[in-house]
PDB file of N, CA and C in Angstrom:
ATOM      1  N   UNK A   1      -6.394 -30.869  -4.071  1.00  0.00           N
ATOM      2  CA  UNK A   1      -6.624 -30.103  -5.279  1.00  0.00           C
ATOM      3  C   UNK A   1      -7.756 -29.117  -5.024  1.00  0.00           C
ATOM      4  N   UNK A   2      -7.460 -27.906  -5.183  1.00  0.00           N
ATOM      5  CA  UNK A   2      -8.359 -27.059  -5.508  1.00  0.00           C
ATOM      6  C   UNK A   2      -9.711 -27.388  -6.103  1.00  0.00           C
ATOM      7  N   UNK A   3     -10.560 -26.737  -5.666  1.00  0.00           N
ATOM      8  CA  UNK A   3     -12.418 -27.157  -6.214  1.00  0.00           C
ATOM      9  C   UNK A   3     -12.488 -26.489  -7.939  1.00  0.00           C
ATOM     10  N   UNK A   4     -13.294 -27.628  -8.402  1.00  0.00           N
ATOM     11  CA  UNK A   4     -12.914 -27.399  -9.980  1.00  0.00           C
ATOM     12  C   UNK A   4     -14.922 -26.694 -10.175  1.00  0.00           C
ATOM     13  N   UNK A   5     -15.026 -26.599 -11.247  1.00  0.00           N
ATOM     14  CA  UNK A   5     -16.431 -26.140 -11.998  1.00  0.00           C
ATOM     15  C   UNK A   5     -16.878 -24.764 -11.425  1.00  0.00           C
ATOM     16  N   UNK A   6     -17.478 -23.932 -11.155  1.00  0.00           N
ATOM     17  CA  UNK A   6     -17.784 -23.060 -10.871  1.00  0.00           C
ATOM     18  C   UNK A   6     -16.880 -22.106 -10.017  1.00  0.00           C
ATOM     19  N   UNK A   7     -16.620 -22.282  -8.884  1.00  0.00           N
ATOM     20  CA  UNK A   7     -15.669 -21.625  -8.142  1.00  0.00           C
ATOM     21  C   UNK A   7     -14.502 -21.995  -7.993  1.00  0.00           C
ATOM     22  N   UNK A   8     -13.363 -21.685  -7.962  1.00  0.00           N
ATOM     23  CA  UNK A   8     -12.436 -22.179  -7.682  1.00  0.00           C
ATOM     24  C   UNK A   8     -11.363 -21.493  -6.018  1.00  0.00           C
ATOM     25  N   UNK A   9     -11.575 -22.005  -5.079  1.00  0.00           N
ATOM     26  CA  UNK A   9     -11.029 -20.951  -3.892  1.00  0.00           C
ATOM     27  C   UNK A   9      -9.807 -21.536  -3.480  1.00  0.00           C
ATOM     28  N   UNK A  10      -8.500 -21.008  -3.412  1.00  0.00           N
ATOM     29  CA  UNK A  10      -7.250 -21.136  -3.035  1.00  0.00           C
ATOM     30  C   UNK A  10      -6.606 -20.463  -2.202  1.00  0.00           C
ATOM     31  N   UNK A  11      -5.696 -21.053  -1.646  1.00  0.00           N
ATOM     32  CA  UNK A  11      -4.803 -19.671  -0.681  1.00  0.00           C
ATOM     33  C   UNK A  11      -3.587 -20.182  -0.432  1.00  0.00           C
ATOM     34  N   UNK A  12      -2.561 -19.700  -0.169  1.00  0.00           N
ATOM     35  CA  UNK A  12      -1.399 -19.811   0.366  1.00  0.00           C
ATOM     36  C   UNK A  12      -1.745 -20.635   2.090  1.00  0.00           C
ATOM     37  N   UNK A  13      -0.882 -22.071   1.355  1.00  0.00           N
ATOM     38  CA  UNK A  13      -1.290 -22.592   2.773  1.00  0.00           C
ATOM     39  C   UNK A  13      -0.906 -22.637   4.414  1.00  0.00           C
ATOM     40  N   UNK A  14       0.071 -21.367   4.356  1.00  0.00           N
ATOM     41  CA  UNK A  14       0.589 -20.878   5.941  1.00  0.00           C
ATOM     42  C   UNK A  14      -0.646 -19.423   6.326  1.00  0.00           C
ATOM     43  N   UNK A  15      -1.646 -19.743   5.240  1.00  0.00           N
ATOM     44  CA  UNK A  15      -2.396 -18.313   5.551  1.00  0.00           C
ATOM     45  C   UNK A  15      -3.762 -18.918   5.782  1.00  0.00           C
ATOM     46  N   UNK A  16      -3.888 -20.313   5.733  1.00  0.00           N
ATOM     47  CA  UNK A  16      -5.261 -21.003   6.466  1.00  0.00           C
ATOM     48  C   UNK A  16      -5.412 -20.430   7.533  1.00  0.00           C
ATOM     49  N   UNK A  17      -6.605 -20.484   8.527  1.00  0.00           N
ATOM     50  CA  UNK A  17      -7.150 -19.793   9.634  1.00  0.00           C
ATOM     51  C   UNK A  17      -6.743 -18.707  10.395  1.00  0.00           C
ATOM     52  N   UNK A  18      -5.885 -18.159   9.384  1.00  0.00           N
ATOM     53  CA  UNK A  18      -5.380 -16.405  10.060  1.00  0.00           C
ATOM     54  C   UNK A  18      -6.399 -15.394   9.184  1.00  0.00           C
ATOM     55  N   UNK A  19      -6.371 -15.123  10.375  1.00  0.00           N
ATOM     56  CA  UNK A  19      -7.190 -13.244  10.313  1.00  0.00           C
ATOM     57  C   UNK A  19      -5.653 -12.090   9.564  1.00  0.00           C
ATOM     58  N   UNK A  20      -6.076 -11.863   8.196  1.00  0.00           N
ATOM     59  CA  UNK A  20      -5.375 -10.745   7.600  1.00  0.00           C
ATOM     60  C   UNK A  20      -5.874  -9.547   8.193  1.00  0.00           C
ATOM     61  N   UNK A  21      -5.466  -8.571   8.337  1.00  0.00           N
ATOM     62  CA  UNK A  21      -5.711  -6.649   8.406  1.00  0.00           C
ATOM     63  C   UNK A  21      -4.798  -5.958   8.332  1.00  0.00           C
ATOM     64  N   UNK A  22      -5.574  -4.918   7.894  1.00  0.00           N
ATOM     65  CA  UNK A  22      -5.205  -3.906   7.382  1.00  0.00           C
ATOM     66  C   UNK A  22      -5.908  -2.579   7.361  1.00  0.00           C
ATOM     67  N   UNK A  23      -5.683  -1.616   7.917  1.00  0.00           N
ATOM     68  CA  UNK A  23      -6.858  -0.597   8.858  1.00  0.00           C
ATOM     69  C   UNK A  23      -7.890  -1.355   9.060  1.00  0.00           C
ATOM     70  N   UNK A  24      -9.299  -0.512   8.635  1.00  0.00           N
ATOM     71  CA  UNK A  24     -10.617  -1.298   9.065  1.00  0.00           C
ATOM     72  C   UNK A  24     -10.491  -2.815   8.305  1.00  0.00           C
ATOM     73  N   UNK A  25      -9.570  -3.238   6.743  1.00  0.00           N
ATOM     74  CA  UNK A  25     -10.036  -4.452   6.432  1.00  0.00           C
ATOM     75  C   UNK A  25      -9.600  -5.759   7.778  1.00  0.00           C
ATOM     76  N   UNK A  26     -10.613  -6.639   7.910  1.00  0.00           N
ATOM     77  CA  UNK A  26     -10.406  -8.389   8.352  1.00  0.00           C
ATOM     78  C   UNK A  26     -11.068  -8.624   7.298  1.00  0.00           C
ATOM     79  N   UNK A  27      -9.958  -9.485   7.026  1.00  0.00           N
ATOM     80  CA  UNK A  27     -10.288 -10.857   6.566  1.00  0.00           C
ATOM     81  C   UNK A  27      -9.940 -12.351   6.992  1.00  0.00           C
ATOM     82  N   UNK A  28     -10.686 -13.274   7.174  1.00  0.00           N
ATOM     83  CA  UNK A  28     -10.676 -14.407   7.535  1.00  0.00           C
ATOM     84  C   UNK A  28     -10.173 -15.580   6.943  1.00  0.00           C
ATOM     85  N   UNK A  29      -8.983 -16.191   6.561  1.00  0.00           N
ATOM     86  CA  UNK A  29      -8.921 -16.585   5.547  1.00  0.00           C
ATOM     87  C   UNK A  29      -9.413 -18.596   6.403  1.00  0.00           C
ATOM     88  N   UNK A  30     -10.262 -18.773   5.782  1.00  0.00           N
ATOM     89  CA  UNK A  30     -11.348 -19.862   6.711  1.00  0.00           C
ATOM     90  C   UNK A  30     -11.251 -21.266   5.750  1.00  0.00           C
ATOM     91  N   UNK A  31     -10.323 -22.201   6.892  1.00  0.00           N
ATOM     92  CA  UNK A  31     -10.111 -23.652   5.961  1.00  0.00           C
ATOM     93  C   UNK A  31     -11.498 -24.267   5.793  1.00  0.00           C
ATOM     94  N   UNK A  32     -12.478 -23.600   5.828  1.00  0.00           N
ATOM     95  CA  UNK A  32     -13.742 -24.015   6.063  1.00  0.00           C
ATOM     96  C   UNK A  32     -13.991 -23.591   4.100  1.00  0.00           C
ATOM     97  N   UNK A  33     -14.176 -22.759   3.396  1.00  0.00           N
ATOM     98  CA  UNK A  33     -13.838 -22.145   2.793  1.00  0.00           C
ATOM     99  C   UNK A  33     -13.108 -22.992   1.500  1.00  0.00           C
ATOM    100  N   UNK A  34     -11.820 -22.299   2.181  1.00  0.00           N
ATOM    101  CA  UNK A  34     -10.933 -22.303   1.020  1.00  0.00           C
ATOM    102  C   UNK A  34     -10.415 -23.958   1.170  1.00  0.00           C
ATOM    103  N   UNK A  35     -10.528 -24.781   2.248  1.00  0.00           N
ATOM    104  CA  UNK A  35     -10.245 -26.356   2.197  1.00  0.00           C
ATOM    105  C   UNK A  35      -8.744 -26.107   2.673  1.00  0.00           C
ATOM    106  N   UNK A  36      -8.712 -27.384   3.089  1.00  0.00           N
ATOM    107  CA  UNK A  36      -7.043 -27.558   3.272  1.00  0.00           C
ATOM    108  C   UNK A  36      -6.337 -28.827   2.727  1.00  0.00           C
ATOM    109  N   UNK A  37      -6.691 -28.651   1.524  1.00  0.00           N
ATOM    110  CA  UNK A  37      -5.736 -30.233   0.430  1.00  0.00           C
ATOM    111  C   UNK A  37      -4.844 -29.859  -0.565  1.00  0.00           C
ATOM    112  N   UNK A  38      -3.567 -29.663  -0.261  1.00  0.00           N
ATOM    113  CA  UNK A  38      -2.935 -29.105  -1.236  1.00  0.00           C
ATOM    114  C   UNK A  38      -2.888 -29.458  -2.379  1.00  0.00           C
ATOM    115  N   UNK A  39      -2.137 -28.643  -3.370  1.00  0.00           N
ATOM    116  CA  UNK A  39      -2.491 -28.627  -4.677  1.00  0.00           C
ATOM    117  C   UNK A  39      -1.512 -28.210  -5.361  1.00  0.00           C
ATOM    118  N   UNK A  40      -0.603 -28.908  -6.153  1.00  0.00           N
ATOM    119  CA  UNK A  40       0.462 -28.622  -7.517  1.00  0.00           C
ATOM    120  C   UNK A  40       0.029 -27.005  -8.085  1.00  0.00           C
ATOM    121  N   UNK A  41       1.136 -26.732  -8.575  1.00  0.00           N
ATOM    122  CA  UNK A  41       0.974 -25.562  -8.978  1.00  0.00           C
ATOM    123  C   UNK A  41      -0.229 -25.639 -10.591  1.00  0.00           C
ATOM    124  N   UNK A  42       0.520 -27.192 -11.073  1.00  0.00           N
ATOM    125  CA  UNK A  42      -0.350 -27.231 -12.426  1.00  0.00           C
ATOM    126  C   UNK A  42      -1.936 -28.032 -11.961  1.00  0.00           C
ATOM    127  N   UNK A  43      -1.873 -28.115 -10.455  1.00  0.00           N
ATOM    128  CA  UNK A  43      -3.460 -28.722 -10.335  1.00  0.00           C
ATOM    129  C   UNK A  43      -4.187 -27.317 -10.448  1.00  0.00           C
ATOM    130  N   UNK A  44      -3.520 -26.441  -9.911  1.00  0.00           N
ATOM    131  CA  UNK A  44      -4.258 -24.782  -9.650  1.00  0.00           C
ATOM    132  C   UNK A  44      -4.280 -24.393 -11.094  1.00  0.00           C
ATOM    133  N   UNK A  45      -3.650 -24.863 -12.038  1.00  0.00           N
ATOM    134  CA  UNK A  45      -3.695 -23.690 -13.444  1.00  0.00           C
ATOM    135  C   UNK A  45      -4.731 -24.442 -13.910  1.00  0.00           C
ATOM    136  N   UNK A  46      -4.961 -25.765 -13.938  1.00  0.00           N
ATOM    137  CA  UNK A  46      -6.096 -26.563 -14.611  1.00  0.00           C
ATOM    138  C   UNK A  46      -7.171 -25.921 -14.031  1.00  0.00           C
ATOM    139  N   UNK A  47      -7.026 -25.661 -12.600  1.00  0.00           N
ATOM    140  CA  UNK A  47      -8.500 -26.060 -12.300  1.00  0.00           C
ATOM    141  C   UNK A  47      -8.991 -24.090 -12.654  1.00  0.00           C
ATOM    142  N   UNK A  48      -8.265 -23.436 -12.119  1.00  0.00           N
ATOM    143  CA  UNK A  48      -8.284 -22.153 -12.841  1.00  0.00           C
ATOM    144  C   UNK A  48      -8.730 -21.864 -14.457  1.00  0.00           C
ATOM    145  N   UNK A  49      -8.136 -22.961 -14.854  1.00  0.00           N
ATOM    146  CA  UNK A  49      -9.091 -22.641 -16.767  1.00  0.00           C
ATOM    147  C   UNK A  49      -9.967 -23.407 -16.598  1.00  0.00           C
ATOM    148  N   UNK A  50     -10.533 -24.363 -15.928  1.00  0.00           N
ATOM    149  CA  UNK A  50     -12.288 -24.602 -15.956  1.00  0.00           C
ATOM    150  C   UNK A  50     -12.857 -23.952 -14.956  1.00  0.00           C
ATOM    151  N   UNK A  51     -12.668 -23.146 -14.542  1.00  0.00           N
ATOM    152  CA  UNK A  51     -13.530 -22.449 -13.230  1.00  0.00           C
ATOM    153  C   UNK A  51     -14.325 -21.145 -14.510  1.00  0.00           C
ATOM    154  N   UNK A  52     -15.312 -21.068 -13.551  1.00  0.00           N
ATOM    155  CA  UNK A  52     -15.952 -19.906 -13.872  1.00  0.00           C
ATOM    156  C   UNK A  52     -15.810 -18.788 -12.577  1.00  0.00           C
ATOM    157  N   UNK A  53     -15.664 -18.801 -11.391  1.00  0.00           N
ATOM    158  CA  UNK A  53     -14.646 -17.933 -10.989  1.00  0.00           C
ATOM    159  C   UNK A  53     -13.852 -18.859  -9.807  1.00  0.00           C
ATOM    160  N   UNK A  54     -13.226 -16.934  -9.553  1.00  0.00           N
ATOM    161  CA  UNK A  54     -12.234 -17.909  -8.258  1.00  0.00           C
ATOM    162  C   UNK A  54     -11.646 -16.738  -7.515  1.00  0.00           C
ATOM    163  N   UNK A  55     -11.413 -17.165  -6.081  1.00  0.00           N
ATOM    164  CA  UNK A  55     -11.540 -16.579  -5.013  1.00  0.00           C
ATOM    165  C   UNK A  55      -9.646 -17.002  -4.456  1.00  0.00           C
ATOM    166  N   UNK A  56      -9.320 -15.833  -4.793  1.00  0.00           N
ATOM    167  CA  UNK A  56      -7.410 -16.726  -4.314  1.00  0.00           C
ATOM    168  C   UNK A  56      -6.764 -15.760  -3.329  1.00  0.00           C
ATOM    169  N   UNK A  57      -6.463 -16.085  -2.370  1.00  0.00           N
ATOM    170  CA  UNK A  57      -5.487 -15.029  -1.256  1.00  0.00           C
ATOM    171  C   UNK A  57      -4.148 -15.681  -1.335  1.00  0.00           C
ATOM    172  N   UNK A  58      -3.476 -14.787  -1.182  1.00  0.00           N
ATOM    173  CA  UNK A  58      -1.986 -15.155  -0.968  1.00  0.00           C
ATOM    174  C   UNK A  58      -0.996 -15.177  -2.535  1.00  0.00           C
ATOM    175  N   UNK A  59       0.486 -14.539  -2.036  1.00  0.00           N
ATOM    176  CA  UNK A  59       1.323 -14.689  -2.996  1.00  0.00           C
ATOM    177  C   UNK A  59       1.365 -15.857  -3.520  1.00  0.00           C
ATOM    178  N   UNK A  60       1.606 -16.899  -3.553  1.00  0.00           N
ATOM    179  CA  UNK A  60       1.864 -17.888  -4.712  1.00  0.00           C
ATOM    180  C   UNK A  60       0.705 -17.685  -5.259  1.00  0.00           C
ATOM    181  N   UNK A  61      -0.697 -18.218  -4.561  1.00  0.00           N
ATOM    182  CA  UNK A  61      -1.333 -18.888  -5.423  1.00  0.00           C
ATOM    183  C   UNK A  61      -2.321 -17.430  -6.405  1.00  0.00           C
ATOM    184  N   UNK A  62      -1.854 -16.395  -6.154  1.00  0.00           N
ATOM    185  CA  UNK A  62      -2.092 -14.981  -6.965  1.00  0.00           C
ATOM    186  C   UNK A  62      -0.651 -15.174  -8.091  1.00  0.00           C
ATOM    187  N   UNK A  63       0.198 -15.614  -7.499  1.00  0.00           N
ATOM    188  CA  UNK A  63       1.228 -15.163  -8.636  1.00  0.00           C
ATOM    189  C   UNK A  63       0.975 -16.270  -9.690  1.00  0.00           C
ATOM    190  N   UNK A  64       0.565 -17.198  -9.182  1.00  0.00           N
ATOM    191  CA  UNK A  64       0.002 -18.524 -10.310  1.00  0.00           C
ATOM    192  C   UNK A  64      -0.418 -18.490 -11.262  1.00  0.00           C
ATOM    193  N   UNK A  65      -1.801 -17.457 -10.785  1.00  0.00           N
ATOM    194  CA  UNK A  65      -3.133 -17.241 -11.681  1.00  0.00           C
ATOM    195  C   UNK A  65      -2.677 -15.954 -12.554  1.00  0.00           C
ATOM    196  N   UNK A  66      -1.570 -15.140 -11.989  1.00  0.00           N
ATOM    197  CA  UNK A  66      -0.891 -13.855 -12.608  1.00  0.00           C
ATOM    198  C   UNK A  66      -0.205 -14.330 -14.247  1.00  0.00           C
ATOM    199  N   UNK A  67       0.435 -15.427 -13.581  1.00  0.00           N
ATOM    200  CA  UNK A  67       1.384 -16.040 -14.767  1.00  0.00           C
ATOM    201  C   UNK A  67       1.262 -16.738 -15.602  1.00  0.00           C
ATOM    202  N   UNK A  68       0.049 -17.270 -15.392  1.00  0.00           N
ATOM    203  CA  UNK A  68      -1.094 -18.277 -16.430  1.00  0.00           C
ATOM    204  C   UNK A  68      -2.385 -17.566 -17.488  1.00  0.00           C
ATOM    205  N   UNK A  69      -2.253 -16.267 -16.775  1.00  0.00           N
ATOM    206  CA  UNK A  69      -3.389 -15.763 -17.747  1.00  0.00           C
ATOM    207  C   UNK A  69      -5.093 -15.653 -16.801  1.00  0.00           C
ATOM    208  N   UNK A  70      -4.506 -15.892 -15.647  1.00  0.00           N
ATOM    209  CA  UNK A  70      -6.110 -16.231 -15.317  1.00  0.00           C
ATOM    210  C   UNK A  70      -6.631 -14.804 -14.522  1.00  0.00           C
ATOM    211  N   UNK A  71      -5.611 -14.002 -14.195  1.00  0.00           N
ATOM    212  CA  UNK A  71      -5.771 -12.574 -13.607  1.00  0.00           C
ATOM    213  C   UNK A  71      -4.539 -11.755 -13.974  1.00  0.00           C
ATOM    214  N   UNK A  72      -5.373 -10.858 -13.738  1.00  0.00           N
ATOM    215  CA  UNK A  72      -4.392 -10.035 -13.722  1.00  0.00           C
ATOM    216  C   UNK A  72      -4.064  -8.771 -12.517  1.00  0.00           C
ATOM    217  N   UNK A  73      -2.586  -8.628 -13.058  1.00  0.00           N
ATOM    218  CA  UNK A  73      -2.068  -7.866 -11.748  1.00  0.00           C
ATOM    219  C   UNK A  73      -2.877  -6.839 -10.782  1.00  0.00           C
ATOM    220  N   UNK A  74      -2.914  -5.701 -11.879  1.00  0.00           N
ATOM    221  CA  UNK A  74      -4.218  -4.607 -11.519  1.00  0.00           C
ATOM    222  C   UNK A  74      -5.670  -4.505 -10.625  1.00  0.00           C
ATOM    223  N   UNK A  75      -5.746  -5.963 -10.771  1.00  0.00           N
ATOM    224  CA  UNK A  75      -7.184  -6.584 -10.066  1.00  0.00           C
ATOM    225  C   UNK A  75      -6.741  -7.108  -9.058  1.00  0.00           C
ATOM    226  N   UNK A  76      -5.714  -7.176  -8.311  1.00  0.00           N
ATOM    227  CA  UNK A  76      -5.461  -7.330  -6.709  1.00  0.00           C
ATOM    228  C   UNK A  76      -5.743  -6.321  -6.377  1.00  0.00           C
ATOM    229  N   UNK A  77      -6.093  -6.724  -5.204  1.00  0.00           N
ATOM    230  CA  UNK A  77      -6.411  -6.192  -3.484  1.00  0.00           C
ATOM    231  C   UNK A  77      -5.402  -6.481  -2.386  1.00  0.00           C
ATOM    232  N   UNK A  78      -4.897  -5.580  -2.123  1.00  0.00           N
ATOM    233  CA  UNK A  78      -3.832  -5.536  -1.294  1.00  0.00           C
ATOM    234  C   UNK A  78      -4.336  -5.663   0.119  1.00  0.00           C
ATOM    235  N   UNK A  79      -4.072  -6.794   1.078  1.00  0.00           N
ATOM    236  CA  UNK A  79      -4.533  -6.859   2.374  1.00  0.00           C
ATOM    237  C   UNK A  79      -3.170  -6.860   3.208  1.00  0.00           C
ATOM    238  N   UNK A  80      -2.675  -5.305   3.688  1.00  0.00           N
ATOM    239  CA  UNK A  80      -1.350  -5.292   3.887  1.00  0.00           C
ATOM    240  C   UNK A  80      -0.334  -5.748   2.921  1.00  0.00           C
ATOM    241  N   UNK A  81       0.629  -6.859   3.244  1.00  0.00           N
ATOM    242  CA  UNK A  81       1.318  -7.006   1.828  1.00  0.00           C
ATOM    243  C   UNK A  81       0.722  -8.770   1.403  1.00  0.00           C
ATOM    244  N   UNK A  82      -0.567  -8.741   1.287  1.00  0.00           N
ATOM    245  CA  UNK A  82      -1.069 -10.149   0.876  1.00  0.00           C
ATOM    246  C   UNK A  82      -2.021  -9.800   0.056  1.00  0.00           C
ATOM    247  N   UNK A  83      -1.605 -10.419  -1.348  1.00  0.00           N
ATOM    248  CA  UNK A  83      -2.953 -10.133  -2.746  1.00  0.00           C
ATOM    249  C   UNK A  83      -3.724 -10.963  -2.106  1.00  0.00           C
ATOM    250  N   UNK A  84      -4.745 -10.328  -3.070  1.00  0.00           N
ATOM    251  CA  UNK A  84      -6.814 -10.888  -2.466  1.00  0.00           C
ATOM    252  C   UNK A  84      -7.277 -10.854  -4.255  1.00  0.00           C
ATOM    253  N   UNK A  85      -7.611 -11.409  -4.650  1.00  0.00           N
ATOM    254  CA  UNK A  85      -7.793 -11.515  -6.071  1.00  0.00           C
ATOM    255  C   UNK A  85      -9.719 -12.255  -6.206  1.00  0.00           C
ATOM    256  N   UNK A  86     -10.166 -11.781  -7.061  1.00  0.00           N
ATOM    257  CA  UNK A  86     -11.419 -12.744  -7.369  1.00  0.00           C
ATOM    258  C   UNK A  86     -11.373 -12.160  -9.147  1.00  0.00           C
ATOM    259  N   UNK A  87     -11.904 -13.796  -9.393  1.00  0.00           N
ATOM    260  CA  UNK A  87     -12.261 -13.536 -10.736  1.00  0.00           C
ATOM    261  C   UNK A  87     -13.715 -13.939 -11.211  1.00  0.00           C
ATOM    262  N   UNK A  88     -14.269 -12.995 -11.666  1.00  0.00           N
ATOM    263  CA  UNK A  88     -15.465 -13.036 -11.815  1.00  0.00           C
ATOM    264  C   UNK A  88     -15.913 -13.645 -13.222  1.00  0.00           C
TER     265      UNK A  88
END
């Protein structure tokens, strides 16, 4: 399950320890980080409405937070064709 209270950091889990780019962007996406314990789609929406923010790479777990209310579309970051989302 995703980290609950303050931050919440997720990712699509075939995108653990790969380097995303895209011209000058790297990004690291670091199981150090974001953890590697998966997580139900409704463990991510819970823990997403008690977070005060959250840090999410990757299609699902962006389209999650898209479809729940917890972001929105406009506020991705496109890293090639992989959303980068934070909610502040």
């Amino acid at each position: 399950m995703p980290g609950k209270g303050e931050i919440v950091a997720a990712c699509d889990r075939e995108l653990l320890n790969r380097t995303l780019t895209f011209g000058d962007i790297e990004f690291f996406v670091d199981e150090k980080f974001y953890g590697n314990t998966p997580a139900t789609e409704e463990e991510l929406i819970t823990a997403l409405k008690e977070a005060e923010n959250a840090n999410l790479v990757g299609i699902k777990v962006v389209s999650v937070a898209i479809r729940c209310g917890a972001a929105e579309q406009e506020s991705c970051l496109m890293i090639g064709d992989i959303p980068h989302i934070q909610i502040l």
